[in-house]
N, C-alpha and C. Protein backbone atom coordinates (compact mmCIF):
# COMPACT_ATOMS: atom_id res chain seq x y z
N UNK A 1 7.66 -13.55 -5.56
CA UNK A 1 6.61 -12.93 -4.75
C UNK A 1 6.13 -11.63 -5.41
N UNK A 2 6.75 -10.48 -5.94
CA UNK A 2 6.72 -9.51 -6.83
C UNK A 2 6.23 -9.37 -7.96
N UNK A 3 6.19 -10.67 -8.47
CA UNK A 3 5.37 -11.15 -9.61
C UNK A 3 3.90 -11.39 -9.43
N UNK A 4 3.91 -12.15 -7.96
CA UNK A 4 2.84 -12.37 -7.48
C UNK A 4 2.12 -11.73 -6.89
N UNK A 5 2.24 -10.56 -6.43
CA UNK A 5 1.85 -9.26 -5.85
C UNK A 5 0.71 -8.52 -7.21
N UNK A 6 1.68 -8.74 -8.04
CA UNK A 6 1.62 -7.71 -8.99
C UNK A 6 0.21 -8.00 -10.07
N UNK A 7 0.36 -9.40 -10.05
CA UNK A 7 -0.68 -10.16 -10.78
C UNK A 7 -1.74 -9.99 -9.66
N UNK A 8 -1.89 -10.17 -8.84
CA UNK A 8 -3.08 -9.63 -7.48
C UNK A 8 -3.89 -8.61 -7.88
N UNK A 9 -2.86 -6.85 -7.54
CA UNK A 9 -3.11 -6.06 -8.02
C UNK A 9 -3.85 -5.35 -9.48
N UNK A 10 -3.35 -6.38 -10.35
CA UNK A 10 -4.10 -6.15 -11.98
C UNK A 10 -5.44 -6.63 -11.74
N UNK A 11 -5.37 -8.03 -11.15
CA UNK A 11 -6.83 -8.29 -11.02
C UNK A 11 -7.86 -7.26 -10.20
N UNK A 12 -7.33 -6.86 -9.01
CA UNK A 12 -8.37 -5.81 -8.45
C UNK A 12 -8.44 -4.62 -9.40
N UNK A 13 -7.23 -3.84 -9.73
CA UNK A 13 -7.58 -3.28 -10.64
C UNK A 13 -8.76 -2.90 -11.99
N UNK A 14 -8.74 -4.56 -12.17
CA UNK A 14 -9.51 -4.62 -13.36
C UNK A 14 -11.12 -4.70 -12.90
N UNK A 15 -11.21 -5.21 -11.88
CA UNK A 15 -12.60 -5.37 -10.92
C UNK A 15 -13.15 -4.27 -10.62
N UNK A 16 -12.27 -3.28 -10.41
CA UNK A 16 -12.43 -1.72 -9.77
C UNK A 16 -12.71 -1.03 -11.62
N UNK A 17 -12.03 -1.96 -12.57
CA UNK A 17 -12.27 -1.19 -13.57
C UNK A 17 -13.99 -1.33 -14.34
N UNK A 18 -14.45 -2.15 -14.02
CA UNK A 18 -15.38 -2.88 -14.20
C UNK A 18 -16.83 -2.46 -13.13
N UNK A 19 -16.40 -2.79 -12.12
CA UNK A 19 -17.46 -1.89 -10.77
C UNK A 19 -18.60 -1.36 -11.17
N UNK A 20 -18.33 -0.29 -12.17
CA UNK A 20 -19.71 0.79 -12.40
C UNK A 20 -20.96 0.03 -13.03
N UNK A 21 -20.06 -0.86 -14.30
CA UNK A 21 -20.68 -1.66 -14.98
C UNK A 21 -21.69 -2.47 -14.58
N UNK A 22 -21.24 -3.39 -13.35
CA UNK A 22 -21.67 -4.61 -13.01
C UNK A 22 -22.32 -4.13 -12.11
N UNK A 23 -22.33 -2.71 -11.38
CA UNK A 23 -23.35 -2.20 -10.18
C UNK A 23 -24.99 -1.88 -11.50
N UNK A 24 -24.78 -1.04 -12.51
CA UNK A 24 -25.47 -1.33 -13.25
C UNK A 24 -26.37 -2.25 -13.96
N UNK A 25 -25.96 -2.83 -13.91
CA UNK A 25 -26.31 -4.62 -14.29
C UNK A 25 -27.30 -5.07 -13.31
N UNK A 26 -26.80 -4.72 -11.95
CA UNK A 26 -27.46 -4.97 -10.64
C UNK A 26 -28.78 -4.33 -10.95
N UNK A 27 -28.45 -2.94 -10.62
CA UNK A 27 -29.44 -1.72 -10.94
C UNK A 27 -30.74 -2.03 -11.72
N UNK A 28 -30.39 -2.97 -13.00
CA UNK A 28 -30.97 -2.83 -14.20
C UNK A 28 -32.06 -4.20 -13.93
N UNK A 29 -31.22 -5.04 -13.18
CA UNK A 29 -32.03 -6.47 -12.73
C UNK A 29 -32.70 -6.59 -11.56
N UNK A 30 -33.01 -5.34 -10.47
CA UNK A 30 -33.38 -4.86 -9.56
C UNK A 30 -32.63 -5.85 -8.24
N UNK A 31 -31.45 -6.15 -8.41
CA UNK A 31 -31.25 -7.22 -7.57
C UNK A 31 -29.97 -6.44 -6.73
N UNK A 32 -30.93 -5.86 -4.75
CA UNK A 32 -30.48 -5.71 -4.38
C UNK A 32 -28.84 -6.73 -3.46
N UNK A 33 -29.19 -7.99 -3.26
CA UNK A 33 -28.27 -8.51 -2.79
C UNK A 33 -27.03 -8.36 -3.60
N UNK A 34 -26.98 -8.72 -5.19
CA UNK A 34 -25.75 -8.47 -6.00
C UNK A 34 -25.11 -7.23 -5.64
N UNK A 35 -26.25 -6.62 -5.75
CA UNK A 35 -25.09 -4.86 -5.61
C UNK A 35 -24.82 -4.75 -4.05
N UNK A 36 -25.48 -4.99 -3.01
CA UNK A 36 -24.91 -4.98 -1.77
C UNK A 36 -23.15 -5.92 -1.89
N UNK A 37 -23.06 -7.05 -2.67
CA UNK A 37 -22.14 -8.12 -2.45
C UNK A 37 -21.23 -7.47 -3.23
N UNK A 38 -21.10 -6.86 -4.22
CA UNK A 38 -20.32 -5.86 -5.31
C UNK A 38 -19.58 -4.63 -4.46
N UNK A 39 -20.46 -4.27 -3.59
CA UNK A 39 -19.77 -3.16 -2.75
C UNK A 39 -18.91 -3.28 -1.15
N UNK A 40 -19.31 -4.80 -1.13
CA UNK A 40 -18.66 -5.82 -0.02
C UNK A 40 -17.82 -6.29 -0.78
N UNK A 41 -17.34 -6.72 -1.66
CA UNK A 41 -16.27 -7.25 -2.75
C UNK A 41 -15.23 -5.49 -3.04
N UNK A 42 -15.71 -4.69 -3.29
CA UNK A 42 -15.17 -3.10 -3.38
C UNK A 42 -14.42 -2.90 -2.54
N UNK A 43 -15.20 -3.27 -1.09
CA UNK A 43 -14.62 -2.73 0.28
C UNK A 43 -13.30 -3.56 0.13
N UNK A 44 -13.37 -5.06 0.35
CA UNK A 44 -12.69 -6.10 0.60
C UNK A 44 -11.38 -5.50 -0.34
N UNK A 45 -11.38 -5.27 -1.85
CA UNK A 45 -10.45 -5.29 -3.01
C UNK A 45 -9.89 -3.75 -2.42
N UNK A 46 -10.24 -2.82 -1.74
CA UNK A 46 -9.76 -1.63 -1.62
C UNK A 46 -8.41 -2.33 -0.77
N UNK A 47 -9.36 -2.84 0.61
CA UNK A 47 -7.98 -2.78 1.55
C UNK A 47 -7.25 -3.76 1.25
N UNK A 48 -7.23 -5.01 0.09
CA UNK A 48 -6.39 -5.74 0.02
C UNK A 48 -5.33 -4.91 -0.86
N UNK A 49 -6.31 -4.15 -1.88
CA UNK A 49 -5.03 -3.11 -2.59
C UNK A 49 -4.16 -2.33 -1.84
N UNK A 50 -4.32 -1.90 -0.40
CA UNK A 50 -3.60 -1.18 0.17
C UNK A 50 -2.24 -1.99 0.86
N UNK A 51 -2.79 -2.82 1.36
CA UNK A 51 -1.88 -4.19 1.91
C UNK A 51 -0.91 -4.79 0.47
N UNK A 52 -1.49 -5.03 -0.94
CA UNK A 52 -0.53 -5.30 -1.87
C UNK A 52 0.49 -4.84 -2.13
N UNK A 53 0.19 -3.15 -2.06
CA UNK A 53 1.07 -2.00 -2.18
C UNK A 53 1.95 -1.81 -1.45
N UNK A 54 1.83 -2.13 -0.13
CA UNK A 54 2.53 -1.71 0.79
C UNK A 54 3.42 -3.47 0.91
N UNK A 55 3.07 -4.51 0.89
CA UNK A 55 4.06 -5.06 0.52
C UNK A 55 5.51 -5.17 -0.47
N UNK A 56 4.48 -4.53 -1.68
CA UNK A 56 5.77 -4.50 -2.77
C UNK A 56 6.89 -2.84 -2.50
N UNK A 57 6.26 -2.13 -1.48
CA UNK A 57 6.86 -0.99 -1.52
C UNK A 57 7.53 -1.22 -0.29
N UNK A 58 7.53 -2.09 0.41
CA UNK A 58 8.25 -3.12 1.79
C UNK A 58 8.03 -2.31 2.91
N UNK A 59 6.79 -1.52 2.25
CA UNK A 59 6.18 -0.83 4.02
C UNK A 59 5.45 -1.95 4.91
N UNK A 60 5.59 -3.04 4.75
CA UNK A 60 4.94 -3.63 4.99
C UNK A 60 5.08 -5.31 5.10
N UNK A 61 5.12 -5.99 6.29
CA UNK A 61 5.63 -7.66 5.77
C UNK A 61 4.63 -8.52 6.35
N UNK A 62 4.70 -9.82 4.76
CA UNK A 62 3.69 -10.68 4.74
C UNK A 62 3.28 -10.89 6.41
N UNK A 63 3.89 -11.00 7.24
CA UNK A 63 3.63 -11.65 8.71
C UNK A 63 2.79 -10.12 9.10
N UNK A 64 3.01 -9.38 9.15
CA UNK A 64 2.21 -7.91 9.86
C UNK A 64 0.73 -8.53 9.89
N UNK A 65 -0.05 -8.67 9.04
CA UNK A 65 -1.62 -8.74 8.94
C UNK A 65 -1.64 -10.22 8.39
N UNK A 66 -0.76 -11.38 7.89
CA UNK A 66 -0.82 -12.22 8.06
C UNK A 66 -1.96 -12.89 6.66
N UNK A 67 -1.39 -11.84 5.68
CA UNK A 67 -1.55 -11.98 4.39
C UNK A 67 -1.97 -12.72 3.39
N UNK A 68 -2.68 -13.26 3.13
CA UNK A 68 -2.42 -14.13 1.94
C UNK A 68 -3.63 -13.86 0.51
N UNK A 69 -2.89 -14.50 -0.56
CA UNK A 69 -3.82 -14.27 -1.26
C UNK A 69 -3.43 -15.84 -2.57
């Protein structure tokens, strides 16, 4: 499961690493729906990062919010 947590986390990570880029991209192609859906994808990846964290740091169990990924 720790493994699997963890691999979760890299991916949002890397999405969050990426973000500025691809809001740009949006920006550049005048295409408001993408960047609205980019910052609905942001929201979503924040609080799943908070819920990842707090699983692997066992503040937290899969059944509480009923988890999955």
């Amino acid at each position: 499961m720790k493994q699997k947590l963890i691999t979760e986390i890299r991916s949002i990570l890397d999405f969050m690493e990426e973000f500025d880029t691809l809001v740009s991209k949006a920006r550049e192609k005048d295409d408001e729906e993408w960047e609205d859906n980019l910052y609905a994808a942001l929201s979503c990846a924040e609080s799943s990062l908070r819920d990842y964290v707090g699983l692997l740091l066992g503040d937290k169990k899969e059944e509480d919010d009923e988890l999955a990924f």
